[in-house]
C-alpha atoms as a PDB file:
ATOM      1  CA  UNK A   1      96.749  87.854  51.783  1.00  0.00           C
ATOM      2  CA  UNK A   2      95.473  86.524  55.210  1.00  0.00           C
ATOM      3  CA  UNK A   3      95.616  86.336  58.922  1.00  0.00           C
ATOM      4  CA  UNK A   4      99.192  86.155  60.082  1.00  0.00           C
ATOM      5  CA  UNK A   5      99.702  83.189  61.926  1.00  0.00           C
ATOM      6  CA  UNK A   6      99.926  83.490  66.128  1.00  0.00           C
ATOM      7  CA  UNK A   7     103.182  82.262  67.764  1.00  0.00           C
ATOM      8  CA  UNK A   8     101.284  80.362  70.538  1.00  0.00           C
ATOM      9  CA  UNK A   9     100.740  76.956  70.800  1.00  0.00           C
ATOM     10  CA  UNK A  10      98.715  75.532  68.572  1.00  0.00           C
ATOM     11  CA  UNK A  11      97.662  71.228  68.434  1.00  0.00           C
ATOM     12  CA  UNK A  12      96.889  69.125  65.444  1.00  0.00           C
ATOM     13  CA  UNK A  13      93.689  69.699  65.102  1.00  0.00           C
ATOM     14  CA  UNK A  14      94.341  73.180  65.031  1.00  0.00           C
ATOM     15  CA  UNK A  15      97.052  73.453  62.291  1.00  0.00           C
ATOM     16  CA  UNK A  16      94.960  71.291  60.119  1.00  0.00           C
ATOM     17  CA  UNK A  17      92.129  74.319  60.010  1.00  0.00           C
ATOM     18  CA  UNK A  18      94.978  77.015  59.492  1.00  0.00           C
ATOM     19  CA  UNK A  19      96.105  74.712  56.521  1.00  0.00           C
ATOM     20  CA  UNK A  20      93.137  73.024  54.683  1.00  0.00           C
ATOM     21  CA  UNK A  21      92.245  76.475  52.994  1.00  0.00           C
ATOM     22  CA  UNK A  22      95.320  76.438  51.334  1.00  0.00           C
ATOM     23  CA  UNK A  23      95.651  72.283  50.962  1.00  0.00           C
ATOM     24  CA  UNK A  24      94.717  72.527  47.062  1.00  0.00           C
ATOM     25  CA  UNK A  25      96.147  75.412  46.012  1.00  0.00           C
ATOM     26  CA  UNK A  26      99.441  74.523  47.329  1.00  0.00           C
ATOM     27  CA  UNK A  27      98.948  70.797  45.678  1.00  0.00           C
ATOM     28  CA  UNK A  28      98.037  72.815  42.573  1.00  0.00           C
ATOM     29  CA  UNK A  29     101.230  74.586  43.048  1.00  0.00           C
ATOM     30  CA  UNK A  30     103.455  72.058  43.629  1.00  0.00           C
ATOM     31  CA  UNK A  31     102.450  70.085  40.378  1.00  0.00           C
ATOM     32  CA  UNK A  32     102.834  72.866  38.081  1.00  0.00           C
ATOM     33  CA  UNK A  33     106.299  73.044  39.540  1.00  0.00           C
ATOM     34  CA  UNK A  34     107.109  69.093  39.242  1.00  0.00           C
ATOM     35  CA  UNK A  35     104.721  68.327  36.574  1.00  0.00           C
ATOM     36  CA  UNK A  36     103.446  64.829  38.432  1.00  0.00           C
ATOM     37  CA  UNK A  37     100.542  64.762  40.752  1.00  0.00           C
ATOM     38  CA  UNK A  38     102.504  61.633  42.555  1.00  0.00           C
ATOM     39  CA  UNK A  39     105.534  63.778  43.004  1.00  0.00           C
ATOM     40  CA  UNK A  40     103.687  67.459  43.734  1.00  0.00           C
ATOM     41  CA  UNK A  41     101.818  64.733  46.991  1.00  0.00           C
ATOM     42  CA  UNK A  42     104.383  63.962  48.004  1.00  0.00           C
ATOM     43  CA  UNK A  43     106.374  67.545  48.343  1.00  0.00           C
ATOM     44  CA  UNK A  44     103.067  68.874  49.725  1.00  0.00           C
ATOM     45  CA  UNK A  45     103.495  66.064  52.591  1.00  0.00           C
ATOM     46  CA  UNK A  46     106.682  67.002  53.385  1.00  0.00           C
ATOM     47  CA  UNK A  47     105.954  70.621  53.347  1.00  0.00           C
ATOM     48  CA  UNK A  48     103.442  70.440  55.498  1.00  0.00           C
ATOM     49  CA  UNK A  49     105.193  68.295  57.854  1.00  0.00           C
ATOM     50  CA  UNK A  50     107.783  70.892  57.889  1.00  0.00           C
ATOM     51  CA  UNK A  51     105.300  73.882  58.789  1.00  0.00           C
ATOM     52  CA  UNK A  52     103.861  71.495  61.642  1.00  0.00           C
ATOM     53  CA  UNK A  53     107.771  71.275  63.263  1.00  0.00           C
ATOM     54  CA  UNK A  54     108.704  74.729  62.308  1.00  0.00           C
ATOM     55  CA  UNK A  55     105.259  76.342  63.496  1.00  0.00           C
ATOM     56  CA  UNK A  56     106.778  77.675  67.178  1.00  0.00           C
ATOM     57  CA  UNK A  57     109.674  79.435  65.140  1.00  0.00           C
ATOM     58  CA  UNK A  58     107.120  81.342  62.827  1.00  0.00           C
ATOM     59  CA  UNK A  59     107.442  84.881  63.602  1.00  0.00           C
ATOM     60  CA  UNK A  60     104.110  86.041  62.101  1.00  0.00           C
ATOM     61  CA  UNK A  61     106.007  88.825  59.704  1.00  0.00           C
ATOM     62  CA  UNK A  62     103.788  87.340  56.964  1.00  0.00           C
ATOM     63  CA  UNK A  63     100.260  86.157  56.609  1.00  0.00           C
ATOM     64  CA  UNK A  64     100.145  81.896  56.776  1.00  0.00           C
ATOM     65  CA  UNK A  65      99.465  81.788  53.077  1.00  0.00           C
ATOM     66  CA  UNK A  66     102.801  83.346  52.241  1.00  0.00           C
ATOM     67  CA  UNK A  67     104.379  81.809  54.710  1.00  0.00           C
ATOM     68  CA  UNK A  68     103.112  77.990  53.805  1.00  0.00           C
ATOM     69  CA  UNK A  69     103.726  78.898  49.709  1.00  0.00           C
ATOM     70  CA  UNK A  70     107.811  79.909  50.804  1.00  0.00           C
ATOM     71  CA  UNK A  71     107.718  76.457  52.387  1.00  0.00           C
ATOM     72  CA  UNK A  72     106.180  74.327  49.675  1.00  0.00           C
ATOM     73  CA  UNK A  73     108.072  75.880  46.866  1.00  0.00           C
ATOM     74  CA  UNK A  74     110.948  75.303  48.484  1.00  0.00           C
ATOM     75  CA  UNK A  75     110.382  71.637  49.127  1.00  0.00           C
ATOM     76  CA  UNK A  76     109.811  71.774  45.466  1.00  0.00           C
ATOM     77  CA  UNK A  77     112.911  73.432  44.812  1.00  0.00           C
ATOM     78  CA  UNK A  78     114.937  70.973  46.962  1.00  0.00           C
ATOM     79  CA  UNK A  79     112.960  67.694  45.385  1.00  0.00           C
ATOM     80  CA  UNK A  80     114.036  69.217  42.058  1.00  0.00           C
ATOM     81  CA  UNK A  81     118.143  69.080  43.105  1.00  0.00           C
ATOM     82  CA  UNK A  82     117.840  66.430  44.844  1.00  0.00           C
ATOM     83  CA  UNK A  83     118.326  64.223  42.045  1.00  0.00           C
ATOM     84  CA  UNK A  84     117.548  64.040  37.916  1.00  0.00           C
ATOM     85  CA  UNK A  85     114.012  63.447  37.198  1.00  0.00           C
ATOM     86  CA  UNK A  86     113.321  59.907  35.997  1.00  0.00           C
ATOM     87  CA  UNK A  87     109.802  58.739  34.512  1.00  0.00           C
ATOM     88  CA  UNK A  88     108.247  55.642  35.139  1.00  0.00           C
ATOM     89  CA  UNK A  89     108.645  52.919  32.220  1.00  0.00           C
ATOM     90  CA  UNK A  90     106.055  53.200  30.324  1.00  0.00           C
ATOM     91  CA  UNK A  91     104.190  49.830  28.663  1.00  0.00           C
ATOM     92  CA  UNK A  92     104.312  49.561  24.896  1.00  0.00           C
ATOM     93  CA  UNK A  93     101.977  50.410  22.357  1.00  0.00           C
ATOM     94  CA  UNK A  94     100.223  47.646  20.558  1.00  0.00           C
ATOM     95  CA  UNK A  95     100.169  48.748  17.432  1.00  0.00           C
ATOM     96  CA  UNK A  96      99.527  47.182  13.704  1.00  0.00           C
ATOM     97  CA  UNK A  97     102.595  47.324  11.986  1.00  0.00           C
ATOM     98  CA  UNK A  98     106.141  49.158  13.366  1.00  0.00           C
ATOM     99  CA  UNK A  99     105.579  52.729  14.762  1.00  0.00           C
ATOM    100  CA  UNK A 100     107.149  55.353  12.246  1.00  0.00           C
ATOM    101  CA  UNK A 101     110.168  56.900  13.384  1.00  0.00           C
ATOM    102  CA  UNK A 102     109.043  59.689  15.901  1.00  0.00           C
ATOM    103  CA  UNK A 103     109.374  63.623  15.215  1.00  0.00           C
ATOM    104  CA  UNK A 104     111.657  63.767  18.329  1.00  0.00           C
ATOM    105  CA  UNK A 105     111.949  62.451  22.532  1.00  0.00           C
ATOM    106  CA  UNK A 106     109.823  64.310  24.974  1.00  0.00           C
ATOM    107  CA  UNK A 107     111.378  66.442  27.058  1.00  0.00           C
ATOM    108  CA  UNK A 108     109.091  65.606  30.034  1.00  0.00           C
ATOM    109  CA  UNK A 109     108.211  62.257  29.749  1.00  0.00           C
ATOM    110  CA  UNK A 110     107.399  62.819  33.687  1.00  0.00           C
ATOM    111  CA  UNK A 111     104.554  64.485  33.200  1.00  0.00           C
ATOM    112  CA  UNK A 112     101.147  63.769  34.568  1.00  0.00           C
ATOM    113  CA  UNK A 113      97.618  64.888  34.564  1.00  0.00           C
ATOM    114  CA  UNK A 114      95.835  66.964  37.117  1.00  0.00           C
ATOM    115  CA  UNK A 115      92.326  65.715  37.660  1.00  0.00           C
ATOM    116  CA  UNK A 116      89.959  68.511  37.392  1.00  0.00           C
ATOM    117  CA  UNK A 117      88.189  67.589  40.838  1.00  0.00           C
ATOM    118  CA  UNK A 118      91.349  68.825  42.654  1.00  0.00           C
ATOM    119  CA  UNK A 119      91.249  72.161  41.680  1.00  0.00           C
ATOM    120  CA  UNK A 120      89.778  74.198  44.220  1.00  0.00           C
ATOM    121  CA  UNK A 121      86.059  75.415  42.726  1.00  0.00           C
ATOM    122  CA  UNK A 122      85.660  78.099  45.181  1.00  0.00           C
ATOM    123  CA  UNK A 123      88.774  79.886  46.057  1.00  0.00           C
ATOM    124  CA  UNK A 124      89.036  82.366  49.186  1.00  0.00           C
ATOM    125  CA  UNK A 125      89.273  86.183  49.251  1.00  0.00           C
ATOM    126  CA  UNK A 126      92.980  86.040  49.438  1.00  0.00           C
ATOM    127  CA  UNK A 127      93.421  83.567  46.215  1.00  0.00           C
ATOM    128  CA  UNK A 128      94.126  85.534  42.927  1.00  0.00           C
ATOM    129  CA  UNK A 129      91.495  84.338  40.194  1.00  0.00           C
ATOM    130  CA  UNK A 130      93.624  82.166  38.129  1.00  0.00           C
ATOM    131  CA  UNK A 131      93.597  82.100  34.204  1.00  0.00           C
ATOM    132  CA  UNK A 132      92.689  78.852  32.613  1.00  0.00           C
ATOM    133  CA  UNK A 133      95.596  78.703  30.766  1.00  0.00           C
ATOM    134  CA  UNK A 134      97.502  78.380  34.128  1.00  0.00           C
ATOM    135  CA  UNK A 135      96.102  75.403  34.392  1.00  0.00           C
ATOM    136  CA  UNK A 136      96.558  73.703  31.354  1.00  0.00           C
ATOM    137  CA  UNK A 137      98.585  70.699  30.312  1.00  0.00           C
ATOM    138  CA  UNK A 138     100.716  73.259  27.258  1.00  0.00           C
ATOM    139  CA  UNK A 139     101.274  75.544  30.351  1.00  0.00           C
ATOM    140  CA  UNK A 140     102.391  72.866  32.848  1.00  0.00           C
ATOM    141  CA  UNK A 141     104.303  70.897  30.193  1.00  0.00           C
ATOM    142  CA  UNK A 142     106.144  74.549  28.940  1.00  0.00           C
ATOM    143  CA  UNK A 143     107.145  75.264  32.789  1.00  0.00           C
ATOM    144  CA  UNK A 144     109.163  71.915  32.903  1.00  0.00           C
ATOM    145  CA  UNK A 145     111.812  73.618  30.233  1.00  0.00           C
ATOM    146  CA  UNK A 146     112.316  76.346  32.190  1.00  0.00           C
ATOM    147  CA  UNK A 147     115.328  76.648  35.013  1.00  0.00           C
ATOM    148  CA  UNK A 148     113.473  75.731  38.402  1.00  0.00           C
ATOM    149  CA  UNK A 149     114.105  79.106  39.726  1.00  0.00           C
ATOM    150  CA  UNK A 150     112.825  80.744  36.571  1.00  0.00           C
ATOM    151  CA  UNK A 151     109.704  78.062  37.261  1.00  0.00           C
ATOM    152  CA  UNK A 152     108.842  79.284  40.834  1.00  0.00           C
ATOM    153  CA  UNK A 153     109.163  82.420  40.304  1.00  0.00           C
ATOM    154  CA  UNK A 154     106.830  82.947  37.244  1.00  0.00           C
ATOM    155  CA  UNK A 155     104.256  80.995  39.453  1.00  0.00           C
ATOM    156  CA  UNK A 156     104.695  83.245  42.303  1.00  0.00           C
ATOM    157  CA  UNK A 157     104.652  86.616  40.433  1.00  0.00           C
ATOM    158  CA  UNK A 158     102.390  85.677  37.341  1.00  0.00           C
ATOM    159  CA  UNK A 159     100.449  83.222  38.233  1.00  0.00           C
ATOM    160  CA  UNK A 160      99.832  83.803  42.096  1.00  0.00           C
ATOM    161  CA  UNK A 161     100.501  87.672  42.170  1.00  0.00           C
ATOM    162  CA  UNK A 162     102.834  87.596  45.096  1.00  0.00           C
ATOM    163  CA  UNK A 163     105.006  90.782  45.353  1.00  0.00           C
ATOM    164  CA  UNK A 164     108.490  90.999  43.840  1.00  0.00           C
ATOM    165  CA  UNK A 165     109.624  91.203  47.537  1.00  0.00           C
ATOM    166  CA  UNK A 166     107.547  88.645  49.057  1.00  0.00           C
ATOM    167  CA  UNK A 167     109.116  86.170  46.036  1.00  0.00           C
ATOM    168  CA  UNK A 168     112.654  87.837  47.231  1.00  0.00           C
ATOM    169  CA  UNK A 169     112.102  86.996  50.986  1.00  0.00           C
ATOM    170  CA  UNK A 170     111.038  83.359  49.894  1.00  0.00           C
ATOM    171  CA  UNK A 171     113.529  82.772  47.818  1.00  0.00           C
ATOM    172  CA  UNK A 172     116.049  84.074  49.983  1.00  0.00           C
ATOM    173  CA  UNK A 173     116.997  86.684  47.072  1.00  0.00           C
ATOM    174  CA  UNK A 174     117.202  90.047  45.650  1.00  0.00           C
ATOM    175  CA  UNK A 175     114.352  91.942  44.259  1.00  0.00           C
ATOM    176  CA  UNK A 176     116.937  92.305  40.885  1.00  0.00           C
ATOM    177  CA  UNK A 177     117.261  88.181  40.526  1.00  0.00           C
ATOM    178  CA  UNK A 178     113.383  87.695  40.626  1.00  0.00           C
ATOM    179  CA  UNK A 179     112.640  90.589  38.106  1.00  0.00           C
ATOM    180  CA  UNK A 180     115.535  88.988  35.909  1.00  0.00           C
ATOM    181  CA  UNK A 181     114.294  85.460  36.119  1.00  0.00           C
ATOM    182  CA  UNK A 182     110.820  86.315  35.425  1.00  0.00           C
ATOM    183  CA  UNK A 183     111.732  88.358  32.197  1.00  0.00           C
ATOM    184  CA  UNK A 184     113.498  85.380  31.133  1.00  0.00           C
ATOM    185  CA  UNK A 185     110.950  83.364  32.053  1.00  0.00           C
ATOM    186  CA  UNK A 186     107.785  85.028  30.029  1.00  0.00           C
ATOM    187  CA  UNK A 187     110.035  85.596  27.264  1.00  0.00           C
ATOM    188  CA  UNK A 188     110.661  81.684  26.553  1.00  0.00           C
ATOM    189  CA  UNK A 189     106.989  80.803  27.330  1.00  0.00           C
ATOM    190  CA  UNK A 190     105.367  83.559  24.998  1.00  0.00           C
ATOM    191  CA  UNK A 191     107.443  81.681  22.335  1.00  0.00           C
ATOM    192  CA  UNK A 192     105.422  78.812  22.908  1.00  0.00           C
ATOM    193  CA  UNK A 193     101.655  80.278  22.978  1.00  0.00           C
ATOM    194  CA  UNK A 194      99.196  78.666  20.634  1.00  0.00           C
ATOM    195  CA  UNK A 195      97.931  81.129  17.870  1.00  0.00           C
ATOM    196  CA  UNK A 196      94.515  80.238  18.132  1.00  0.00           C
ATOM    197  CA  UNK A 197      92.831  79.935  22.115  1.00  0.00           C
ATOM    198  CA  UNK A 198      90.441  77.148  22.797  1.00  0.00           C
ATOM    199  CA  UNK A 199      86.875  77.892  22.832  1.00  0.00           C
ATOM    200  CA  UNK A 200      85.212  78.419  27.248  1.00  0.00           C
ATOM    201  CA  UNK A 201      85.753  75.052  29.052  1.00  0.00           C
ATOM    202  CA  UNK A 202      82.092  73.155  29.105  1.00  0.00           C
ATOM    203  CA  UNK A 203      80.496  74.866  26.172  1.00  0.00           C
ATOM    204  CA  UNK A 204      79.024  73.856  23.017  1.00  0.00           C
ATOM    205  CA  UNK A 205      81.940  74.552  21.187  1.00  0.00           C
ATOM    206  CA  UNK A 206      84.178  72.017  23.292  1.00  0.00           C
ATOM    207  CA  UNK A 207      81.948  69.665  23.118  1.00  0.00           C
ATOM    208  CA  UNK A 208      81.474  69.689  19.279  1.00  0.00           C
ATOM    209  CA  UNK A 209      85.123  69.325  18.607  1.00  0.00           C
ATOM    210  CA  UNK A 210      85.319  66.442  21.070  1.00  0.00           C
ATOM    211  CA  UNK A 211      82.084  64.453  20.163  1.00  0.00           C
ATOM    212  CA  UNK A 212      83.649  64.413  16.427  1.00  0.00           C
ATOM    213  CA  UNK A 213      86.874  63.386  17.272  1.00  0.00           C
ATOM    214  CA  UNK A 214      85.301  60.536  19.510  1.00  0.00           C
ATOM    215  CA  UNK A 215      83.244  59.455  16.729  1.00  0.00           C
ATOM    216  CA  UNK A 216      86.041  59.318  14.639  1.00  0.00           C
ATOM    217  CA  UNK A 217      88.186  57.629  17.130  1.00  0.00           C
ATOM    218  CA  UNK A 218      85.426  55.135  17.643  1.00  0.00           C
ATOM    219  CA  UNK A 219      85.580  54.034  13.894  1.00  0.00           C
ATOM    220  CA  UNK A 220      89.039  54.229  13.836  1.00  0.00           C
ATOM    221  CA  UNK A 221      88.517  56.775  10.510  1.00  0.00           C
ATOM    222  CA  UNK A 222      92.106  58.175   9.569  1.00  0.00           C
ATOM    223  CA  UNK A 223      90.808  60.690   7.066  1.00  0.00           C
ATOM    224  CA  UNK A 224      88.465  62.276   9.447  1.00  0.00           C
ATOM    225  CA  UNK A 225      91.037  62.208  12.763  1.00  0.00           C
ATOM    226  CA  UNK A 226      93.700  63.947  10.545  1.00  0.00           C
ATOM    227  CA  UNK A 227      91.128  66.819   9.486  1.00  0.00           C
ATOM    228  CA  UNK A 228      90.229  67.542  12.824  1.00  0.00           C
ATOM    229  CA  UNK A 229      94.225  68.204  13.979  1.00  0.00           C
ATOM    230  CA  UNK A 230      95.873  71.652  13.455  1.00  0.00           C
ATOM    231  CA  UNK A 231      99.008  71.947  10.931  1.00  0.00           C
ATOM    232  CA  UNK A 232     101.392  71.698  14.180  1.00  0.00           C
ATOM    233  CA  UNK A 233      99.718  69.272  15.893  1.00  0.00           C
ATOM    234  CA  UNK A 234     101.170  67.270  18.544  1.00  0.00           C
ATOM    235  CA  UNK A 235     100.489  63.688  19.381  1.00  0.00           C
ATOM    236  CA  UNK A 236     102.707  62.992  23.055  1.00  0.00           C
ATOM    237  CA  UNK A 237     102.218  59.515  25.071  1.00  0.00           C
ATOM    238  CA  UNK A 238     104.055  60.172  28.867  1.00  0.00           C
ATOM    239  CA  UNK A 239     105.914  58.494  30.245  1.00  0.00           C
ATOM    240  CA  UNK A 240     107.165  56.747  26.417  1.00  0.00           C
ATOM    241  CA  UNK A 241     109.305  59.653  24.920  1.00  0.00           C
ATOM    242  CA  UNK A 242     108.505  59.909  21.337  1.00  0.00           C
ATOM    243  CA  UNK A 243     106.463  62.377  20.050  1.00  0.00           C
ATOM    244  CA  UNK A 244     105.255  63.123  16.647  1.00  0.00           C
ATOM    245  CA  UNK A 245     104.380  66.935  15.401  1.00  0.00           C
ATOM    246  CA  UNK A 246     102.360  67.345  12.111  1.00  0.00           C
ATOM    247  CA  UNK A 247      99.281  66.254  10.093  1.00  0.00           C
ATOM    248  CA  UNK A 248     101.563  63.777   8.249  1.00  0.00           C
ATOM    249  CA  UNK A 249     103.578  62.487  11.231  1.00  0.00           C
ATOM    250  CA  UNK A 250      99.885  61.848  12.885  1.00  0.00           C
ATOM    251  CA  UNK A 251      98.795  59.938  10.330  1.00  0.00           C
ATOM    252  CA  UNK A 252     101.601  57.917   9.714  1.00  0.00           C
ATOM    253  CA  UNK A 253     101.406  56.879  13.255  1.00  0.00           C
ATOM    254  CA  UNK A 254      97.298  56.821  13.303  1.00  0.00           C
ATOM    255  CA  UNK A 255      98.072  53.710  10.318  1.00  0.00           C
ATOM    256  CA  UNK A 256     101.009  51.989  12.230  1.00  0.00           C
ATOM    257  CA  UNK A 257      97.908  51.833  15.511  1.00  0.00           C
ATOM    258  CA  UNK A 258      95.331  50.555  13.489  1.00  0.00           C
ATOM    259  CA  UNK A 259      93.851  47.298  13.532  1.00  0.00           C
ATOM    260  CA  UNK A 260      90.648  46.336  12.015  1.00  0.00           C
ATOM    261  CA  UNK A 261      87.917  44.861  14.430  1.00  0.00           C
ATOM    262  CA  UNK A 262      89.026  46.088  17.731  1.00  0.00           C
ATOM    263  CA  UNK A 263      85.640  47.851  19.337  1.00  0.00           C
ATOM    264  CA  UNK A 264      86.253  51.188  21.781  1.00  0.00           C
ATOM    265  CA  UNK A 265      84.118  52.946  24.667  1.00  0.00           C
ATOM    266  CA  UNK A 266      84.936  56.371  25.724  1.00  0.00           C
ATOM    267  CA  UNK A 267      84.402  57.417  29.246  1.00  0.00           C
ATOM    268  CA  UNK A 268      84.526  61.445  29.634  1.00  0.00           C
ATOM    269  CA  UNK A 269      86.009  63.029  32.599  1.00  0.00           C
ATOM    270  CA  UNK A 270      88.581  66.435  32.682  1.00  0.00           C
ATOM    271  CA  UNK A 271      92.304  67.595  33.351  1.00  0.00           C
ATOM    272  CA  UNK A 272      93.934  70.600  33.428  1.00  0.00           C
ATOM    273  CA  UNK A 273      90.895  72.450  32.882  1.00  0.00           C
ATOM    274  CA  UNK A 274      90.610  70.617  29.143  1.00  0.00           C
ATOM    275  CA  UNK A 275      88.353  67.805  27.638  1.00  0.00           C
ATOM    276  CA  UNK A 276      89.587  63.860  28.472  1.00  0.00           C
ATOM    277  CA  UNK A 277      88.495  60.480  28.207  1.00  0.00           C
ATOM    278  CA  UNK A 278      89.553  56.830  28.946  1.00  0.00           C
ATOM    279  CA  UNK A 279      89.657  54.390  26.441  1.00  0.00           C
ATOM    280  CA  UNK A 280      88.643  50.567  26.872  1.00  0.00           C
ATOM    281  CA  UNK A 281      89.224  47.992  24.245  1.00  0.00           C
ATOM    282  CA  UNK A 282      86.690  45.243  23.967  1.00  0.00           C
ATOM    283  CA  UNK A 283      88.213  41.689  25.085  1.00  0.00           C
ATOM    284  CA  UNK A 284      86.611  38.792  23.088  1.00  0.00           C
ATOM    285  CA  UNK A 285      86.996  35.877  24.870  1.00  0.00           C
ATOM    286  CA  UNK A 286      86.550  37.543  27.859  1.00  0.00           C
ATOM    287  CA  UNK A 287      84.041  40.244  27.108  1.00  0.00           C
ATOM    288  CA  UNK A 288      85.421  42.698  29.104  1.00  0.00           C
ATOM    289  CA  UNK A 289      86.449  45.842  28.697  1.00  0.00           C
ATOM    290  CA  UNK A 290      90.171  46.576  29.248  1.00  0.00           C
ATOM    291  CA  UNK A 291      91.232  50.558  29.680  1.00  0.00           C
ATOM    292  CA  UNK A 292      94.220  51.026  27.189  1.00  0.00           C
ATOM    293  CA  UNK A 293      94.851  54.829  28.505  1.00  0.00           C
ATOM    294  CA  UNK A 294      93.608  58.020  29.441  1.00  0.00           C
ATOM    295  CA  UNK A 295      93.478  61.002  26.546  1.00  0.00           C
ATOM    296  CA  UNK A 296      93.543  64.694  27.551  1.00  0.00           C
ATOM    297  CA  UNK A 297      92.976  66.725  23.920  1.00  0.00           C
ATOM    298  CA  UNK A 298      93.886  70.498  23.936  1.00  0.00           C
ATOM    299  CA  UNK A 299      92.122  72.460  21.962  1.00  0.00           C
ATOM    300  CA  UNK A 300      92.606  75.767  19.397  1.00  0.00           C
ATOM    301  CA  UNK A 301      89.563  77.173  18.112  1.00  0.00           C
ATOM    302  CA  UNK A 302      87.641  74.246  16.308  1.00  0.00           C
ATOM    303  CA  UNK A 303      90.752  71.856  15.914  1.00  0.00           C
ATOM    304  CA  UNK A 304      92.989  70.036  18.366  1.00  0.00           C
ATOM    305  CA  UNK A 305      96.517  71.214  18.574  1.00  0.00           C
ATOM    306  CA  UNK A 306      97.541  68.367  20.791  1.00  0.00           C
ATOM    307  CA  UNK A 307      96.294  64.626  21.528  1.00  0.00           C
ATOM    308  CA  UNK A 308      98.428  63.973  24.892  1.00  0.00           C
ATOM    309  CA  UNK A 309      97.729  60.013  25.935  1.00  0.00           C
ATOM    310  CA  UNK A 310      98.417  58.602  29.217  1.00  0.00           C
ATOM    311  CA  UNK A 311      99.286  55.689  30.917  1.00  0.00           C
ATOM    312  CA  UNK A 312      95.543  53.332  32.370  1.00  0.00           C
ATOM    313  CA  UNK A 313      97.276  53.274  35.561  1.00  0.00           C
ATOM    314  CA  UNK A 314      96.456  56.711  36.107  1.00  0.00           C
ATOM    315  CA  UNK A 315      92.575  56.517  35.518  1.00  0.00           C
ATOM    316  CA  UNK A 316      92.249  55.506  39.625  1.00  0.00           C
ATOM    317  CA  UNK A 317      93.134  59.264  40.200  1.00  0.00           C
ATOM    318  CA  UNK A 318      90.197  60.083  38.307  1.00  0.00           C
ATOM    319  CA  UNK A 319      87.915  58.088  39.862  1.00  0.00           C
ATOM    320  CA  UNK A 320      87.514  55.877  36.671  1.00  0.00           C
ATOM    321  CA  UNK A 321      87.950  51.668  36.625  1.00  0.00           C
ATOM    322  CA  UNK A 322      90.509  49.949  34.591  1.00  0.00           C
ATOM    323  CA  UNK A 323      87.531  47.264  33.513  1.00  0.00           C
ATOM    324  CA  UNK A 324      84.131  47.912  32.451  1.00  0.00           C
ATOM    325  CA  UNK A 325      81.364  44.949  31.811  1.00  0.00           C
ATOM    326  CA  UNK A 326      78.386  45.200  29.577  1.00  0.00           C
END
């Protein structure tokens, strides 16, 4: 898994080419550990700042991939004790008529996007191919319930294909504790596999399912929003905490949200590997376009199993503008 790392000296110029390889992959890695871009920056900053000061005492025992991973995940590890995670406040809905009482609170209201542009499109020799359902928001969301050390060290073994020992030495553990935790670990999260996959990223498929459910969305049509949702479906709104699960729960809330007249444009970008837009709500007087959030739909077969909106401040990390103009 790479060139070990040499002991000499080595300037600033020259630890930034030993680390850009890795810079996405271990951003990738941090987030699917935290679950928030802002907060997965921000270990990756501090974990790189802490390779720079600890580069003289690097022994070269392992190559600088595995050596730079031990680091980050442990930043991760140590943001995670640090303190209880606490989301942002979210802004209320503006809705019709009073939302219907929710299915239940999120259990990771903290969650965030990952903006499709960030993930590395051409991975080295040393990077395992990654799944696209490592990626993906279910996946990312599903990790957040697990115990942190049960977290890292699915993403190590499963995910990133590091050796049981290599996720001992990191860890600072036993062989025995990481094959425990991960048998723990793939036991809760095969519990929580959709039935049905989504159809290839890009395709014609995709893009069938989410033209129809824009067109529907535009028009504001109930009826034909509902049909296009699984059975289980899950409509979740980060950082606000209620969720609602169901065809019936949907469309009770679908009715509380609607109000006639209000015009929509849909700007298409990706997450997590899956099909998202930003929404903008015509302002009248004004005539301008105001972004009311950012919608990342996961798919299963020709339905969507979950509608996950976010927050408009978030559109800036995905290169999109809170106002449009005609």
């Amino acid at each position: 898994m790479g060139e070990p790392v040499s002991r000499a000296g080595v300037d600033e110029v020259a630890f930034e080419q030993l680390v850009a390889p890795y810079r996405r992959e271990l951003l990738l890695h941090c987030y699917r550990i935290l679950g928030s871009l802002q907060d997965a920056e921000e270990a990756l900053q501090e974990a790189l700042l802490s390779a720079w000061q600890g580069l003289a005492r690097f022994e070269g025992r392992s190559s600088a991939r595995t050596w730079l991973y031990r680091i980050a995940t442990n930043r991760c590890l140590d943001q995670l004790r640090a303190a209880g995670r606490r989301a942002p406040m979210g802004e209320p809905l503006r809705s019709g008529s009073e939302l219907p009482e929710p299915s239940r609170s999120s259990e990771v209201p903290w969650l965030q996007p990952f903006p499709d542009d960030l993930i590395d499109p051409a991975p080295g020799p040393d990077r395992v191919v990654e799944s696209r359902e490592a990626v993906s928001l279910a996946f990312v969301r599903a990790l957040q319930v697990l115990p942190p050390r049960q977290r890292v060290v699915l993403l190590l073994r499963d995910v990133l294909a590091f050796r049981a020992a290599e996720v001992a030495a990191m860890l600072d553990t036993t062989e025995e504790a990481v094959t425990s935790a991960l048998k723990r670990a793939r036991a809760t999260l095969a519990a929580q596999r959709p039935a049905e996959p989504p159809p290839p990223p890009r395709s014609a498929a995709e893009r069938e399912v989410v033209e129809a459910w824009l067109a529907a969305f535009g028009a504001f049509d109930i009826p034909r929003l509902v049909a296009l949702l699984t059975e289980d479906v899950w409509l979740r709104m980060p950082p606000l905490e209620f969720e609602y699960h169901g065809r019936e729960a949907a469309e009770r809330f679908f009715t509380a949200m609607h109000s006639p007249g209000r015009r929509r444009r849909f700007l298409h970008t990706r997450a997590n590997d899956q099909p998202a837009f930003a929404v903008y709500q015509l302002d009248l007087a004004t005539g301008v376009w105001h972004a009311r959030g950012l919608f990342v739909l996961t798919l299963a077969g020709s339905l969507i199993q979950e509608v996950t909106r976010f927050e408009a401040g978030l559109l800036c990390r995905f290169g999109l503008p809170r106002t449009l103009t005609d």
